[in-house]
C-alpha atoms as a PDB file:
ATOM      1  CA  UNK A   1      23.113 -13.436   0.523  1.00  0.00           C
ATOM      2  CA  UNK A   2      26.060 -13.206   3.041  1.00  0.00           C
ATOM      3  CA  UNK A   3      26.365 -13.990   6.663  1.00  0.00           C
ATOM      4  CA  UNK A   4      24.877 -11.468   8.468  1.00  0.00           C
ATOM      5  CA  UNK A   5      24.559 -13.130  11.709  1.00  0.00           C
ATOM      6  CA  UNK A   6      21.592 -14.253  14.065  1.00  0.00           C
ATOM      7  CA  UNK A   7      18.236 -12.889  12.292  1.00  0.00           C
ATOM      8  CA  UNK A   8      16.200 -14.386  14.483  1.00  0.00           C
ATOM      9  CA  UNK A   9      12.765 -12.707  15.611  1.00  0.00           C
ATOM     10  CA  UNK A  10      12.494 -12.217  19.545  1.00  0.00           C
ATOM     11  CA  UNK A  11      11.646  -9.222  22.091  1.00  0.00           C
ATOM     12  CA  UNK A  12       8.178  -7.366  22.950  1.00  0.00           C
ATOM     13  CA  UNK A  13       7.040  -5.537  19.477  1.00  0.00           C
ATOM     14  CA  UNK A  14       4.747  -7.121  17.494  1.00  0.00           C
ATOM     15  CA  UNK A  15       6.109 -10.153  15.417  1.00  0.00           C
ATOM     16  CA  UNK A  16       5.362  -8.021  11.620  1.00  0.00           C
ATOM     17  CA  UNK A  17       7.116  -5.133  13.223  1.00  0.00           C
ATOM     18  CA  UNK A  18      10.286  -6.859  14.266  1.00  0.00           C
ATOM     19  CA  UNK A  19      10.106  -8.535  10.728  1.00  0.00           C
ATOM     20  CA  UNK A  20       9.946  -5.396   9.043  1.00  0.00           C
ATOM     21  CA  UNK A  21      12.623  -3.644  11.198  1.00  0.00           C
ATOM     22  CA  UNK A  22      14.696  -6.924  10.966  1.00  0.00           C
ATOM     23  CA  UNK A  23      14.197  -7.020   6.706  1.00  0.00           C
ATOM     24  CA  UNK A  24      14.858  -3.226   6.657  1.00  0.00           C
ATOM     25  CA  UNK A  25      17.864  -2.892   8.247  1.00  0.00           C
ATOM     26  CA  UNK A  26      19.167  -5.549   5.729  1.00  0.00           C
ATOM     27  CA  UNK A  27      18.033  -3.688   2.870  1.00  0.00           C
ATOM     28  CA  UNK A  28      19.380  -0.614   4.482  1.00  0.00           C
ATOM     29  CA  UNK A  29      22.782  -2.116   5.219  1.00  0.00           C
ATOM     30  CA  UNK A  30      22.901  -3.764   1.333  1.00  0.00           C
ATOM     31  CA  UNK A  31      22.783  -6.963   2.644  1.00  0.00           C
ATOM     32  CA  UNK A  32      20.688  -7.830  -0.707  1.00  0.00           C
ATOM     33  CA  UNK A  33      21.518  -5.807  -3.796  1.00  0.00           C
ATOM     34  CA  UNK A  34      19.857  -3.672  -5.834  1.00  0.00           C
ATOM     35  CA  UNK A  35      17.549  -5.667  -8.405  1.00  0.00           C
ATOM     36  CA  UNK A  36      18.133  -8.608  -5.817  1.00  0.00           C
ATOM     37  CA  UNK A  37      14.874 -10.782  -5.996  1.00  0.00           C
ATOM     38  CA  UNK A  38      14.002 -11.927  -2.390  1.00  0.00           C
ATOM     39  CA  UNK A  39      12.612 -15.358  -1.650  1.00  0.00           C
ATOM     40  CA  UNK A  40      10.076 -15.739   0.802  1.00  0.00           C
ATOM     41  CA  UNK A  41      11.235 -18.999   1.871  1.00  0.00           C
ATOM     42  CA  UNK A  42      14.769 -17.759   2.021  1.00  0.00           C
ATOM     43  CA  UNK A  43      13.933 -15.078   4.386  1.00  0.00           C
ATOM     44  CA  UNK A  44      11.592 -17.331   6.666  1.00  0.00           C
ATOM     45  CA  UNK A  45      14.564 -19.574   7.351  1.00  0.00           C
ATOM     46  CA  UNK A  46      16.723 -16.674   7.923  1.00  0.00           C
ATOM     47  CA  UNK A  47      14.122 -15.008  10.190  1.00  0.00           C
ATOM     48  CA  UNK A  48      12.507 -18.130  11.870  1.00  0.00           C
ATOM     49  CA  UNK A  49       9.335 -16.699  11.467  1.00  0.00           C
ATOM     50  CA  UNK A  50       6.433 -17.619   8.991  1.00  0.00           C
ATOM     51  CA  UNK A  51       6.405 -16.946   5.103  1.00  0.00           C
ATOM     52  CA  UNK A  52       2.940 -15.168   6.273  1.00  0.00           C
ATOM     53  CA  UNK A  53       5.000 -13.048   8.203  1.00  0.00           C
ATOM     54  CA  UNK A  54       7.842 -12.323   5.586  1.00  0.00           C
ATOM     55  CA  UNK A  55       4.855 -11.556   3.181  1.00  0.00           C
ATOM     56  CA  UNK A  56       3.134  -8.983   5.386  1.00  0.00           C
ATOM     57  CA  UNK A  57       6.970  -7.585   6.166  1.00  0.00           C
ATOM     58  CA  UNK A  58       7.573  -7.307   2.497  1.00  0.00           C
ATOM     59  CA  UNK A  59       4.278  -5.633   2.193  1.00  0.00           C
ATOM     60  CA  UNK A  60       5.005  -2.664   4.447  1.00  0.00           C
ATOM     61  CA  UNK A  61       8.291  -2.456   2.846  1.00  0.00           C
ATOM     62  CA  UNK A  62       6.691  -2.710  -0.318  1.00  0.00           C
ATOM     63  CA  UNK A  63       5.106   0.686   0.629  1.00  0.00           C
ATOM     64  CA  UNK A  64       8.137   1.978   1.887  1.00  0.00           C
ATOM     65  CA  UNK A  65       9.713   1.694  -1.568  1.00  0.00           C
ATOM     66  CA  UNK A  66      12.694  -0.365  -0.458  1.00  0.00           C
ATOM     67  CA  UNK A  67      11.282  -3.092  -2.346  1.00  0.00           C
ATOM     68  CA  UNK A  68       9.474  -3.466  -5.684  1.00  0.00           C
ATOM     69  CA  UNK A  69       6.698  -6.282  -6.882  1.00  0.00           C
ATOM     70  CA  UNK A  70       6.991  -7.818 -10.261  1.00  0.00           C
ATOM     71  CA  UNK A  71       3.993  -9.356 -11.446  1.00  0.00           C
ATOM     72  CA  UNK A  72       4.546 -13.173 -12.251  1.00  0.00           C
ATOM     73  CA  UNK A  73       8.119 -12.500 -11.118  1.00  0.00           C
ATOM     74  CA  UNK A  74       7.723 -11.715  -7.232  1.00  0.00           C
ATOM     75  CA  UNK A  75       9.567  -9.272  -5.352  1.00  0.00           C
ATOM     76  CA  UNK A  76      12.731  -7.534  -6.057  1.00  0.00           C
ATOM     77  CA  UNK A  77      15.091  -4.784  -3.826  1.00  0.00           C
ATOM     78  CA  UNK A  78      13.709  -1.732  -5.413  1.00  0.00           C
ATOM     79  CA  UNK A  79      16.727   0.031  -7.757  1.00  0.00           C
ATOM     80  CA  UNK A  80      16.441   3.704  -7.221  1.00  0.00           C
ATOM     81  CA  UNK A  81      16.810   5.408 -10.352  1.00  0.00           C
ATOM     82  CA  UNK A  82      18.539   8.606 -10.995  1.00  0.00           C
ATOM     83  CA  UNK A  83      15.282  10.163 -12.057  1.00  0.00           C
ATOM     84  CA  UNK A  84      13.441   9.000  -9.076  1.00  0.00           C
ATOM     85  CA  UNK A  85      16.534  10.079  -6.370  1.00  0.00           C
ATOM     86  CA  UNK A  86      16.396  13.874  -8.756  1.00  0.00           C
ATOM     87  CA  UNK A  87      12.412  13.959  -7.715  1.00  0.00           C
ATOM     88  CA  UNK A  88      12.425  12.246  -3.839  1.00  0.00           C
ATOM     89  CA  UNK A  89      15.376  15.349  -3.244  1.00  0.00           C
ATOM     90  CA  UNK A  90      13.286  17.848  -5.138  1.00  0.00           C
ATOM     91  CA  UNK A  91      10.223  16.926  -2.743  1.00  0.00           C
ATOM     92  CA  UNK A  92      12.854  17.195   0.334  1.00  0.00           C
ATOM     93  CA  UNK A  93      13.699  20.761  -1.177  1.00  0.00           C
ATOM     94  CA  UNK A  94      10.257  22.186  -1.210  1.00  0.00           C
ATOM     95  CA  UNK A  95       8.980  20.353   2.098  1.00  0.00           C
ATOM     96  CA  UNK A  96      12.310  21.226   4.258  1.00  0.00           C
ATOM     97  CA  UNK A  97      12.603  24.249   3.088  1.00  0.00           C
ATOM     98  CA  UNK A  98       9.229  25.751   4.047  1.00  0.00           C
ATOM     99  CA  UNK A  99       9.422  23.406   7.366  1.00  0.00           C
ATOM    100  CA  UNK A 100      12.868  25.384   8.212  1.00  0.00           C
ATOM    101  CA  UNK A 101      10.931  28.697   7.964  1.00  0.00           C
ATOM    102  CA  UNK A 102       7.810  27.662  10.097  1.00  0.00           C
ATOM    103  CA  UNK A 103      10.159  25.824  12.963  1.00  0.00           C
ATOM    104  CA  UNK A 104      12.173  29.026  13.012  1.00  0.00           C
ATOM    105  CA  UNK A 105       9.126  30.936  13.784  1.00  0.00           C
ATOM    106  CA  UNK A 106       7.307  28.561  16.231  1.00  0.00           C
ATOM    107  CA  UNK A 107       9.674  26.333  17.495  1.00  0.00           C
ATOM    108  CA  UNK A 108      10.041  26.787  21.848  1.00  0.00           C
ATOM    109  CA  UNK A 109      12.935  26.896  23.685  1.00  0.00           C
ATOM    110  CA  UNK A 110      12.824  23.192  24.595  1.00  0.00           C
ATOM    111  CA  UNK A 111      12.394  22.370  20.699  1.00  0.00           C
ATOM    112  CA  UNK A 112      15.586  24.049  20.266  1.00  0.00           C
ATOM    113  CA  UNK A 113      17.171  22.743  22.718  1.00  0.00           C
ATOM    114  CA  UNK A 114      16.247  18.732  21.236  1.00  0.00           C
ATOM    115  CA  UNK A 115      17.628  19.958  18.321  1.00  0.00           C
ATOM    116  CA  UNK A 116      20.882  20.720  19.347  1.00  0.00           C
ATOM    117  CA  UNK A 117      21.274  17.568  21.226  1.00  0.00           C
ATOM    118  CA  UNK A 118      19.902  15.690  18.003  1.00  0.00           C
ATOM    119  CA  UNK A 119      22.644  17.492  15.803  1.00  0.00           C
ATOM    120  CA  UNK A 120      25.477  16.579  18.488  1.00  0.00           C
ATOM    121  CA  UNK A 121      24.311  12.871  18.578  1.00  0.00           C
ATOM    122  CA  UNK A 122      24.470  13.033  14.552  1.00  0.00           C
ATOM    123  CA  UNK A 123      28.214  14.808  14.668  1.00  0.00           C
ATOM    124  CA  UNK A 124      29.111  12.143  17.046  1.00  0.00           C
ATOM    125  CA  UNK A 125      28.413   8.788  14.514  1.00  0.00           C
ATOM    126  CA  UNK A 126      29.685  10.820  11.404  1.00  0.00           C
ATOM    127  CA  UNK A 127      32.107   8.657  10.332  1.00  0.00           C
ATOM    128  CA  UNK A 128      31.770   5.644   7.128  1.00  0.00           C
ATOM    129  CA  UNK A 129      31.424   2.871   9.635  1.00  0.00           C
ATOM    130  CA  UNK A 130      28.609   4.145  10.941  1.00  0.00           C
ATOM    131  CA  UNK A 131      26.923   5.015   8.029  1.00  0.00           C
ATOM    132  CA  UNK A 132      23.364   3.599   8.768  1.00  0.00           C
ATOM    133  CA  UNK A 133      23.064   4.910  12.270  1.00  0.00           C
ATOM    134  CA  UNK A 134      24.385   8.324  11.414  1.00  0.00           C
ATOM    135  CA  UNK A 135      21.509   8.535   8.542  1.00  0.00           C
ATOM    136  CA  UNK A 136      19.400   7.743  11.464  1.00  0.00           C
ATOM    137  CA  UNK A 137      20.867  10.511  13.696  1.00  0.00           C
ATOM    138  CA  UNK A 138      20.109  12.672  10.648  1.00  0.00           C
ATOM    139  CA  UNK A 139      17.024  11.256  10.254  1.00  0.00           C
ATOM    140  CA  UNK A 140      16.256  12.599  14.442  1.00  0.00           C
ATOM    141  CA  UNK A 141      17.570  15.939  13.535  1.00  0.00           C
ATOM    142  CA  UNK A 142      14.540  16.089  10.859  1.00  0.00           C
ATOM    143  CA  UNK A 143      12.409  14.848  12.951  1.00  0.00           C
ATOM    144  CA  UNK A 144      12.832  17.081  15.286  1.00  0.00           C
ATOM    145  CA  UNK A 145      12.341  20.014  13.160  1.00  0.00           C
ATOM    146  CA  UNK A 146       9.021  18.634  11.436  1.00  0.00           C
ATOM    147  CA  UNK A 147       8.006  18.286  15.233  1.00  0.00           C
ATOM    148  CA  UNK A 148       8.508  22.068  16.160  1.00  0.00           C
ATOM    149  CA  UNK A 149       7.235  23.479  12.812  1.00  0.00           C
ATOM    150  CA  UNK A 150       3.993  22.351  14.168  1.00  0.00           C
ATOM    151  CA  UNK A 151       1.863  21.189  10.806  1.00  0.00           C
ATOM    152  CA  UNK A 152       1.158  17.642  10.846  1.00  0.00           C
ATOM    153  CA  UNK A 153      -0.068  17.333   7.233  1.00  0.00           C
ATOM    154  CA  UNK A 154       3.242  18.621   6.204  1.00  0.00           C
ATOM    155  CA  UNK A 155       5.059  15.958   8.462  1.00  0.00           C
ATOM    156  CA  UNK A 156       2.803  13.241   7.725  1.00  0.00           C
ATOM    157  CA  UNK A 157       4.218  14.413   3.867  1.00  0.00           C
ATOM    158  CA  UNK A 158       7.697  13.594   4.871  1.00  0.00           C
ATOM    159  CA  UNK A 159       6.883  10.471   6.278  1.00  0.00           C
ATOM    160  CA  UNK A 160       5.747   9.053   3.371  1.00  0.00           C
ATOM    161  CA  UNK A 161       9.626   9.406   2.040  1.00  0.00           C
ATOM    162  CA  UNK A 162      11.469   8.602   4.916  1.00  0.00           C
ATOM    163  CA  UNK A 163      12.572   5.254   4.429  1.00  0.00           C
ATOM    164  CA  UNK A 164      13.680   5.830   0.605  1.00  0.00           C
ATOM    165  CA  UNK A 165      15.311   9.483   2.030  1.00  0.00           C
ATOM    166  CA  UNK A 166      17.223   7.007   4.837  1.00  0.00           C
ATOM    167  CA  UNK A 167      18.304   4.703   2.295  1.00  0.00           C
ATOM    168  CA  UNK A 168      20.007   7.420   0.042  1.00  0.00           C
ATOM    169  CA  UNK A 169      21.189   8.949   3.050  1.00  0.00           C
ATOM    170  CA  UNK A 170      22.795   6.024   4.074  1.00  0.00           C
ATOM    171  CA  UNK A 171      24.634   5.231   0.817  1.00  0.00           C
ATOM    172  CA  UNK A 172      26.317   8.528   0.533  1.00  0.00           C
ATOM    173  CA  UNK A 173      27.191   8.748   3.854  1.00  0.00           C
ATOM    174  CA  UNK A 174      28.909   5.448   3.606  1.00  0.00           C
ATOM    175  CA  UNK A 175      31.361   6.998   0.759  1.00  0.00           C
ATOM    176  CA  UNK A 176      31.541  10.447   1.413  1.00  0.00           C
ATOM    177  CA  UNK A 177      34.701  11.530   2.278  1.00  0.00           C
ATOM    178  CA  UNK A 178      35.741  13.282   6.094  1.00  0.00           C
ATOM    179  CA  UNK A 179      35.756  16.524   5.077  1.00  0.00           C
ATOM    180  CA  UNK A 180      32.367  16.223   3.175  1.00  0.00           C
ATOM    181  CA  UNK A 181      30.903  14.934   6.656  1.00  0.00           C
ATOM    182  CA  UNK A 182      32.531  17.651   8.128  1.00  0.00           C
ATOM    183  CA  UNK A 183      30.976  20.035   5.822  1.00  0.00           C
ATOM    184  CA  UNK A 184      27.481  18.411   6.466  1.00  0.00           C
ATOM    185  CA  UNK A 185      28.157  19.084  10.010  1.00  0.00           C
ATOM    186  CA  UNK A 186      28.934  22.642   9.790  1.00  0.00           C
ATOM    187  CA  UNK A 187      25.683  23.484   7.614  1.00  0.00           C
ATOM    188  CA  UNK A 188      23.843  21.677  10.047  1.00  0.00           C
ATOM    189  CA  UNK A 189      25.169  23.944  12.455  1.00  0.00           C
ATOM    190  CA  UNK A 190      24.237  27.115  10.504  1.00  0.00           C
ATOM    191  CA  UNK A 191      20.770  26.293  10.033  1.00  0.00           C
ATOM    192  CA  UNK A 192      20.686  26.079  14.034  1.00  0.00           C
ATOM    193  CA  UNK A 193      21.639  29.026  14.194  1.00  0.00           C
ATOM    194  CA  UNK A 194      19.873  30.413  12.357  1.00  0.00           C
ATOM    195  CA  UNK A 195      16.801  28.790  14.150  1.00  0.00           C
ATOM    196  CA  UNK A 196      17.964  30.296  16.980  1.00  0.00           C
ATOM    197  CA  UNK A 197      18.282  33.687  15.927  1.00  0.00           C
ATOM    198  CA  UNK A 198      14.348  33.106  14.580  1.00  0.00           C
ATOM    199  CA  UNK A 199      15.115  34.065  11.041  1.00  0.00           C
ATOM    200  CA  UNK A 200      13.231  32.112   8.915  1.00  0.00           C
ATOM    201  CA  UNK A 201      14.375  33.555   5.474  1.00  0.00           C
ATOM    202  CA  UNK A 202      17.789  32.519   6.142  1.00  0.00           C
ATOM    203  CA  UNK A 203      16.511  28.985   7.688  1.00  0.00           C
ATOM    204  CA  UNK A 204      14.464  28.684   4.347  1.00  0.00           C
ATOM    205  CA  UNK A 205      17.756  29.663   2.288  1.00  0.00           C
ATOM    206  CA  UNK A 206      20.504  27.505   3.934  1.00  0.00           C
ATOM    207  CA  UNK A 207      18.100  24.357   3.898  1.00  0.00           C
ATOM    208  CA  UNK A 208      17.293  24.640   0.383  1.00  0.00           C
ATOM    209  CA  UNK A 209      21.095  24.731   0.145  1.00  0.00           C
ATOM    210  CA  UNK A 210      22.074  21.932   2.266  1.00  0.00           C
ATOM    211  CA  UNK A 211      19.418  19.339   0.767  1.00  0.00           C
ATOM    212  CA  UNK A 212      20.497  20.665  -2.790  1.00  0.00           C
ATOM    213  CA  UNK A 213      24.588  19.963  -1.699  1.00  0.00           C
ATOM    214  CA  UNK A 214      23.006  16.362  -0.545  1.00  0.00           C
ATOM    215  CA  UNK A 215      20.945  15.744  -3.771  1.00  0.00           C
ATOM    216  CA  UNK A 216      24.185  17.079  -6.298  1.00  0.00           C
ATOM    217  CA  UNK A 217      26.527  14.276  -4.401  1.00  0.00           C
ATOM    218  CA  UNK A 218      23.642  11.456  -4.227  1.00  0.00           C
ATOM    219  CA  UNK A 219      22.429  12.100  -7.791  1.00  0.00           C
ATOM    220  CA  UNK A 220      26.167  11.862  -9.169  1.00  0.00           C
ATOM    221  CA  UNK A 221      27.308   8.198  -6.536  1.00  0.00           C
ATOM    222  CA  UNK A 222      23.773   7.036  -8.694  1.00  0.00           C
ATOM    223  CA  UNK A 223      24.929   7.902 -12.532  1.00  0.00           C
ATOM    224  CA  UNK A 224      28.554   6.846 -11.543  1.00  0.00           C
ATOM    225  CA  UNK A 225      27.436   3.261 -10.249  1.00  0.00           C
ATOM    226  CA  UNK A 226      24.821   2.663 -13.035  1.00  0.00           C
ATOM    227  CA  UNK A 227      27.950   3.223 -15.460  1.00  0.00           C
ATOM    228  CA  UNK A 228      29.899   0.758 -13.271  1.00  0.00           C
ATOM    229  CA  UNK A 229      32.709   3.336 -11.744  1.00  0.00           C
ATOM    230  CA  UNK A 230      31.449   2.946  -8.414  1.00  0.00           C
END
């Protein structure tokens, strides 16, 4: 694996959690390669924390889906096939959607408000060098909406694909071009407004729309690199 700079594990979280934010920002940033096997030794040394630790890390990422256990084999960066990206964007579809229409309905003033913020602090990293923190701004802007929909089982739903909806997120956003960022931008901005104008119907439509657009240009950067053009 490259130089990647000082991994080493310090500060006041927990030492697993700094381990697993530490190993998933690597994996997030394709420091290791899909289909990459990673070596619990290899990682302890990089880390300077315990091969218990790595384990437990890789673990939790493990359930995350970032990475994927091979029995007799050990444990490999997960490839996300085209089939699975088609179904984790289909979920996004059906759960977004629906969230769009209840936030639009039940959201408060001060929810709205968040989200505006959250979509200016998304506009202003939405650029290809920032690729991993903009998927994270986008990932606030969700967040925020799940929050002012007010159903917890449904957010609890998304939360079981956020880290796998992050990493796709933050490979397309990596290549897409200025004016498809732009683009993203300006749908985002719809879909406020249409929040704040508390019509659900047309919150439903334009976020079945806008996580369609993303799962169209995701599902395509996928076929195009498994046939080796990208």
């Amino acid at each position: 694996m490259g130089d990647t700079g000082d991994w080493a594990i310090g500060g006041t979280q927990t030492l697993r959690e700094k381990t697993v934010e530490v190993l998933r920002d690597a994996l997030l940033n394709q420091v290791f390669k899909p289909g990459d096997k990673l070596v619990e030794r290899t990682l302890a040394d990089r880390t300077g924390v315990s091969r218990t630790s790595v384990r437990e890390a890789l673990r939790e990422l493990e359930a995350e889906g970032l990475v994927t256990r091979e029995s007799g084999k050990g444990v490999f960066v997960t490839r996300v096939s085209v089939s699975e990206a088609a179904q984790i964007y289909e979920a996004r579809v059906i759960l977004e959607s629906a969230t769009a229409r209840l936030f639009a309905e039940r959201a408060g003033p001060e929810a709205l408000e968040t989200l505006d913020r959250a979509i200016e602090r998304a506009e202003a990293t939405n650029q290809s060098s920032q690729a991993q923190l903009h998927a994270h701004r986008l990932d606030q802007v969700s967040d925020v909406i799940m929050e002012g929909a007010g159903n917890e089982v449904t957010r609890q739903m998304a939360a079981v694909l956020r880290t796998r909806i992050t990493f796709l997120r933050t490979i397309t956003a990596r290549v897409a071009s200025s004016e498809r960022r732009a683009e993203t931008m300006r749908m985002l901005r719809e879909i406020s407004a249409a929040f704040h104008a508390r019509d659900g119907a047309e919150a439903e439509r334009l976020t079945r729309e806008y996580v369609k657009r993303s799962a169209a240009f995701a599902i395509d950067l996928l076929r195009k690199s498994r046939n080796g053009d990208a």
